[in-house]
N, C-alpha and C. Protein backbone atom coordinates (compact mmCIF):
# COMPACT_ATOMS: atom_id res chain seq x y z
N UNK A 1 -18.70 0.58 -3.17
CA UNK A 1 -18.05 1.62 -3.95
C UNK A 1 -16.75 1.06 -4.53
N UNK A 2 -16.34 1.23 -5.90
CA UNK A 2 -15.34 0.79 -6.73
C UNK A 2 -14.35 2.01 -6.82
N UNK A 3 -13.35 1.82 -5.90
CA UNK A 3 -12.16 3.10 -6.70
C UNK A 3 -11.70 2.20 -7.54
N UNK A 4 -10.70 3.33 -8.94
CA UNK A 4 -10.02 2.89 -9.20
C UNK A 4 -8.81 4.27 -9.74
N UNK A 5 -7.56 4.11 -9.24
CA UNK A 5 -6.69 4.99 -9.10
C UNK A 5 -6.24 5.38 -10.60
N UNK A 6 -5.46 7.01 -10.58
CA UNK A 6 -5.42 7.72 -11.91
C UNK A 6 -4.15 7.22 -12.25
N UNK A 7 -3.38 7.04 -13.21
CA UNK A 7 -2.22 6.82 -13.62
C UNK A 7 -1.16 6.44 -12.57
N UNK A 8 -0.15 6.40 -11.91
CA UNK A 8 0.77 5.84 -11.07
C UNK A 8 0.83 5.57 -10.16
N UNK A 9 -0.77 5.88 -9.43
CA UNK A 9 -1.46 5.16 -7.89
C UNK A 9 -1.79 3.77 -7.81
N UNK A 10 -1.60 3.63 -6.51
CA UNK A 10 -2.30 2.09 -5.96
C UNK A 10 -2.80 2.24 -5.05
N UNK A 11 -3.90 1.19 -4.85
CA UNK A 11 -4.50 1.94 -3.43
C UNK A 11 -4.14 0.30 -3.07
N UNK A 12 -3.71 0.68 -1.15
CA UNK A 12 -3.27 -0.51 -0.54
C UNK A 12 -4.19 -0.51 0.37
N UNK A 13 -4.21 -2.21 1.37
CA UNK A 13 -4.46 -2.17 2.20
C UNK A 13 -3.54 -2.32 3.62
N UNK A 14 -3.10 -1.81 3.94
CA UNK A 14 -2.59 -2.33 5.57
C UNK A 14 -2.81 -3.59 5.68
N UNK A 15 -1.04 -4.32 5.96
CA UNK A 15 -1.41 -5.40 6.44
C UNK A 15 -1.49 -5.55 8.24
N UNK A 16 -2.13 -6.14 9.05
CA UNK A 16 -1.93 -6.22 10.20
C UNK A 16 -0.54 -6.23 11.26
N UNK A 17 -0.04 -5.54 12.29
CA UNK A 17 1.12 -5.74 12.98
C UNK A 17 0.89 -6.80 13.69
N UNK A 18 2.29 -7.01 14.42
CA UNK A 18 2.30 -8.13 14.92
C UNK A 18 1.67 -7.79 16.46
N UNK A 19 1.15 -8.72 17.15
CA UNK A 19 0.61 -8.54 18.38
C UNK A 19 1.46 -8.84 19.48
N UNK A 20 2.29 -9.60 19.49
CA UNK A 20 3.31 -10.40 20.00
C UNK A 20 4.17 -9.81 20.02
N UNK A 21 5.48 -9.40 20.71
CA UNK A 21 6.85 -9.87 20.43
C UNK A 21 7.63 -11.10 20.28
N UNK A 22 8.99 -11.43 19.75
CA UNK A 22 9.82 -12.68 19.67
C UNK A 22 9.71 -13.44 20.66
N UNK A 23 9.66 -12.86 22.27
CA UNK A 23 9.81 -13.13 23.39
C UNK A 23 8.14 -13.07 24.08
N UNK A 24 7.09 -13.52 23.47
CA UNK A 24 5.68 -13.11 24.06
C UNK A 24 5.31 -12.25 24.79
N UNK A 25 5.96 -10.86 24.38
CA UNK A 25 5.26 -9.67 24.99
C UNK A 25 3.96 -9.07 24.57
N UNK A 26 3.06 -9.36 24.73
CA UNK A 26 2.37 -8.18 24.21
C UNK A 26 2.22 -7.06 24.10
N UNK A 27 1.74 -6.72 23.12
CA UNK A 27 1.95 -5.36 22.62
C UNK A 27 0.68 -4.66 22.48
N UNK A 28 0.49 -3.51 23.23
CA UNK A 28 -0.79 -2.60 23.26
C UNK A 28 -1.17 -1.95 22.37
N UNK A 29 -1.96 -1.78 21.98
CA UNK A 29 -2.78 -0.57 20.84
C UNK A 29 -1.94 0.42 20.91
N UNK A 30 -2.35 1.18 21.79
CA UNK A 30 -1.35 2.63 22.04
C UNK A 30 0.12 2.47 21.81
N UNK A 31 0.86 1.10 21.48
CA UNK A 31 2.38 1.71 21.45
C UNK A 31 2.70 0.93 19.89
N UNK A 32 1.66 0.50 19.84
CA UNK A 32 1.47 0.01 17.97
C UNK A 32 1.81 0.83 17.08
N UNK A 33 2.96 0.87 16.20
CA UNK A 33 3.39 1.75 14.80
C UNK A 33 2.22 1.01 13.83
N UNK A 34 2.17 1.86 13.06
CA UNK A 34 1.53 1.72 11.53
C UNK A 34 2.22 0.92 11.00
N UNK A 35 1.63 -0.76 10.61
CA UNK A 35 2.39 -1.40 10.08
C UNK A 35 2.91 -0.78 8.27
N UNK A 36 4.03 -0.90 7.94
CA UNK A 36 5.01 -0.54 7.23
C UNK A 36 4.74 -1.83 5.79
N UNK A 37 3.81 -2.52 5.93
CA UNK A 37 3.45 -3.54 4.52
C UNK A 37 1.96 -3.60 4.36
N UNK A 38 1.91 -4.34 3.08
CA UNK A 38 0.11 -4.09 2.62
C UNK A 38 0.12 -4.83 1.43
N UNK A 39 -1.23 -4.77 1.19
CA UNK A 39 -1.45 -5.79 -0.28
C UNK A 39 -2.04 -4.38 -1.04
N UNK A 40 -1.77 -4.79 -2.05
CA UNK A 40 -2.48 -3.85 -2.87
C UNK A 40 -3.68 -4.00 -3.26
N UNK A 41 -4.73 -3.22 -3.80
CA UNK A 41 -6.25 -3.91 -3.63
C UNK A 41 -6.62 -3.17 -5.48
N UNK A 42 -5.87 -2.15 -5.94
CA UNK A 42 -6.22 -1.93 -7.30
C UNK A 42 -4.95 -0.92 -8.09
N UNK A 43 -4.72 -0.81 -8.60
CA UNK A 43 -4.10 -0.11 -9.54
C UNK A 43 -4.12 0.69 -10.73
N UNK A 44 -3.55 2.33 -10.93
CA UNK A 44 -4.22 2.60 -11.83
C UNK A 44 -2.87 2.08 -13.27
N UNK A 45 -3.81 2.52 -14.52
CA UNK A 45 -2.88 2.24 -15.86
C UNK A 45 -1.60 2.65 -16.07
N UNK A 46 -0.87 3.56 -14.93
CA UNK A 46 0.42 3.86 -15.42
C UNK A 46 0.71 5.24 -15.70
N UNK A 47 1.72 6.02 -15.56
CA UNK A 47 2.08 6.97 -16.11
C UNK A 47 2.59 7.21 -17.74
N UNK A 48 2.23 8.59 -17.96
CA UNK A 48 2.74 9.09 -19.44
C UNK A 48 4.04 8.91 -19.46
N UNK A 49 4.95 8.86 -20.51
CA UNK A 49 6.58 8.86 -20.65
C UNK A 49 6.19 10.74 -21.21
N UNK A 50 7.41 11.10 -21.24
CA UNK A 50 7.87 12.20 -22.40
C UNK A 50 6.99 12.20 -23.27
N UNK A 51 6.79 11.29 -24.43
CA UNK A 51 6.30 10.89 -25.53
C UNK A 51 4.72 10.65 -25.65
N UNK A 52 4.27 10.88 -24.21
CA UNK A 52 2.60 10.43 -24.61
C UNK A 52 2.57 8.75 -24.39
N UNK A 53 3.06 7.73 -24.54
CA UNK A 53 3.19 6.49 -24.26
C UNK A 53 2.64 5.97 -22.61
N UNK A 54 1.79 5.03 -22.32
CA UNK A 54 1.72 4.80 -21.48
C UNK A 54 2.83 3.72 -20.96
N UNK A 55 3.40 3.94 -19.56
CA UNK A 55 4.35 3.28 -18.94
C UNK A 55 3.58 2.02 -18.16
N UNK A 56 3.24 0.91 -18.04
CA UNK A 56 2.75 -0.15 -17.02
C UNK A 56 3.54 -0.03 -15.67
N UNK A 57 2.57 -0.15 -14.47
CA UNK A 57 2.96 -0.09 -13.01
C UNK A 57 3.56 -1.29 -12.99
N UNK A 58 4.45 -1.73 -12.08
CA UNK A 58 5.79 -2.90 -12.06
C UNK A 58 4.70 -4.05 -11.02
N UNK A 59 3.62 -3.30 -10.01
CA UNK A 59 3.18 -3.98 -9.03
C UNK A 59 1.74 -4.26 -9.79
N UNK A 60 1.09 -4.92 -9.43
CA UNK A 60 -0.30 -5.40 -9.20
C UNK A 60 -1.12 -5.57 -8.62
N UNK A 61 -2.68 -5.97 -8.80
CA UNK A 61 -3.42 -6.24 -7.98
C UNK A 61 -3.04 -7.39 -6.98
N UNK A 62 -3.05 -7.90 -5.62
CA UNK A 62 -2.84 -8.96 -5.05
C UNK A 62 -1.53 -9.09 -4.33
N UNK A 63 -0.68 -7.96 -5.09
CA UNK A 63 1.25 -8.13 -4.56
C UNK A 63 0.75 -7.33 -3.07
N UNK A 64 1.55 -7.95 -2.20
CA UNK A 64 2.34 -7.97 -0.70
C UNK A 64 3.43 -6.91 -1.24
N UNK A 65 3.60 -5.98 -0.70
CA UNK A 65 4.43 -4.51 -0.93
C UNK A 65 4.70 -3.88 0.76
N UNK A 66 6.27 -3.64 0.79
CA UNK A 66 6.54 -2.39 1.50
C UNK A 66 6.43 -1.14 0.97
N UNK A 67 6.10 -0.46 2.10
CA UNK A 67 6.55 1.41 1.82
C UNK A 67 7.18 2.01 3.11
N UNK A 68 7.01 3.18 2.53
CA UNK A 68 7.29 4.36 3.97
C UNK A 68 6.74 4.42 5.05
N UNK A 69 6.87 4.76 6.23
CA UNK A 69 6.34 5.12 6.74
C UNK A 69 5.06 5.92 7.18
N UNK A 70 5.50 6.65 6.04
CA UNK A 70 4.47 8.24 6.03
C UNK A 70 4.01 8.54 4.57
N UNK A 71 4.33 7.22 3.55
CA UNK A 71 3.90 7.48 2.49
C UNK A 71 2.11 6.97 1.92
N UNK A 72 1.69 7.98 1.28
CA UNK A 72 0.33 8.00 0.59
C UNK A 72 -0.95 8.83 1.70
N UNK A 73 -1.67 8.62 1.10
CA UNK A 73 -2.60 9.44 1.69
C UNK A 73 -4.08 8.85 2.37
N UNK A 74 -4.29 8.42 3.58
CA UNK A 74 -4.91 7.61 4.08
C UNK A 74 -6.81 8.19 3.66
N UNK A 75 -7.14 7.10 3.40
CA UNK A 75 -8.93 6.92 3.24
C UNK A 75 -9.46 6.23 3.89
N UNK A 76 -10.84 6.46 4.33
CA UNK A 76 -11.73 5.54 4.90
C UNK A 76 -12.81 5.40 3.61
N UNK A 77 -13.15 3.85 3.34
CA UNK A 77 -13.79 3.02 2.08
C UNK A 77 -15.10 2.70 2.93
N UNK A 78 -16.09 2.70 3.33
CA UNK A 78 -17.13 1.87 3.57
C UNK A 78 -16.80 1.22 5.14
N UNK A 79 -16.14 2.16 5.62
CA UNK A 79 -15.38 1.78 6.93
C UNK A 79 -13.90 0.88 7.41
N UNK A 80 -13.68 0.92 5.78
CA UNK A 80 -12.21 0.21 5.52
C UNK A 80 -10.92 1.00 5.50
N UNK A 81 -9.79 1.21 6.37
CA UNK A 81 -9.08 2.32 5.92
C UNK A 81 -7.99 1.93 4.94
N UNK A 82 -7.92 2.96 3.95
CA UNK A 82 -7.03 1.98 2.72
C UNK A 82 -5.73 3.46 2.66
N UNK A 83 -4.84 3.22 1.84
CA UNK A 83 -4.01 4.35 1.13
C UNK A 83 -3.89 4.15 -0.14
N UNK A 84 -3.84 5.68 -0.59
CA UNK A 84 -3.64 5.74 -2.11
C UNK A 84 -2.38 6.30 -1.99
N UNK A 85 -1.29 5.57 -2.71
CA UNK A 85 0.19 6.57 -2.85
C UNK A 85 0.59 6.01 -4.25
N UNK A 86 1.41 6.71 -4.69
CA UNK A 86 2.30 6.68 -6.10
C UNK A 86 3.32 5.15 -6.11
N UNK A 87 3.44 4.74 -7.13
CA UNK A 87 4.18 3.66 -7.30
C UNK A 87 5.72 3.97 -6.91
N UNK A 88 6.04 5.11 -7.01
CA UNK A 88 7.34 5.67 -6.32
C UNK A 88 7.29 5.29 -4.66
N UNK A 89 6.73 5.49 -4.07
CA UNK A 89 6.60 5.16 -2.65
C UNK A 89 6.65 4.11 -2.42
N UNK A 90 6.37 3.01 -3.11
CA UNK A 90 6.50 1.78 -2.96
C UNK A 90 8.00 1.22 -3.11
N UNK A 91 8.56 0.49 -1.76
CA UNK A 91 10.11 0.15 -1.53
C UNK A 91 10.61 -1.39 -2.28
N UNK A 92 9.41 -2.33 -2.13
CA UNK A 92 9.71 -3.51 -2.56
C UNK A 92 8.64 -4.36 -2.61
N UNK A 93 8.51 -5.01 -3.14
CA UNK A 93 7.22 -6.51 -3.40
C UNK A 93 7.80 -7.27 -2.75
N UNK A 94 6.87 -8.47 -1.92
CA UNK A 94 7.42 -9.21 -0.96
C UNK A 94 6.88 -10.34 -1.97
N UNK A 95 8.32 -11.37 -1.64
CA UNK A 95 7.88 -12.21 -2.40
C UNK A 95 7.79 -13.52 -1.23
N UNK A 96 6.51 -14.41 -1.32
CA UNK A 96 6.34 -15.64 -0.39
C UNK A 96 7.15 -16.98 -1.25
């Protein structure tokens, strides 16, 4: 199945948390936060301006991105869980 998001969505994927601590603790399922970064997997064309003009999304397919916590709206894909949220929710592109 192919999504592809309406004007100022992206749909991400979760990137994995860390398993470890600094100090080799491990860390259990149950006390695991929702990791807080992701790649993006598609993007839609952008929002309208005022004017009818389409605006281009700043991120892309492939960009490494933070967000919120609690931002977008979680899906299950073919047993994949992804989020769709607004390019507003998005805090920063990670750059390698």
């Amino acid at each position: 199945m192919k999504l592809k998001p309406l004007n100022d969505r992206v749909l991400v994927k979760r990137l994995e948390s860390e398993e470890k601590t600094a100090g080799g603790i491990i860390i259990p399922d149950s006390a695991k936060e929702k990791p807080m970064r992701g790649k993006i997997v598609a993007t839609g064309p952008g929002k309208c301006n005022e004017k009818g003009d389409r605006v281009k999304l700043e991120v892309k397919e492939g960009d490494e991105v933070l967000f919120n916590k609690y931002a977008g709206t979680e899906i299950k894909v073919l047993g994949e869980e992804l989020l769709i949220m607004r390019e507003d929710d998005i805090l920063a592109i990670v750059k390698n």
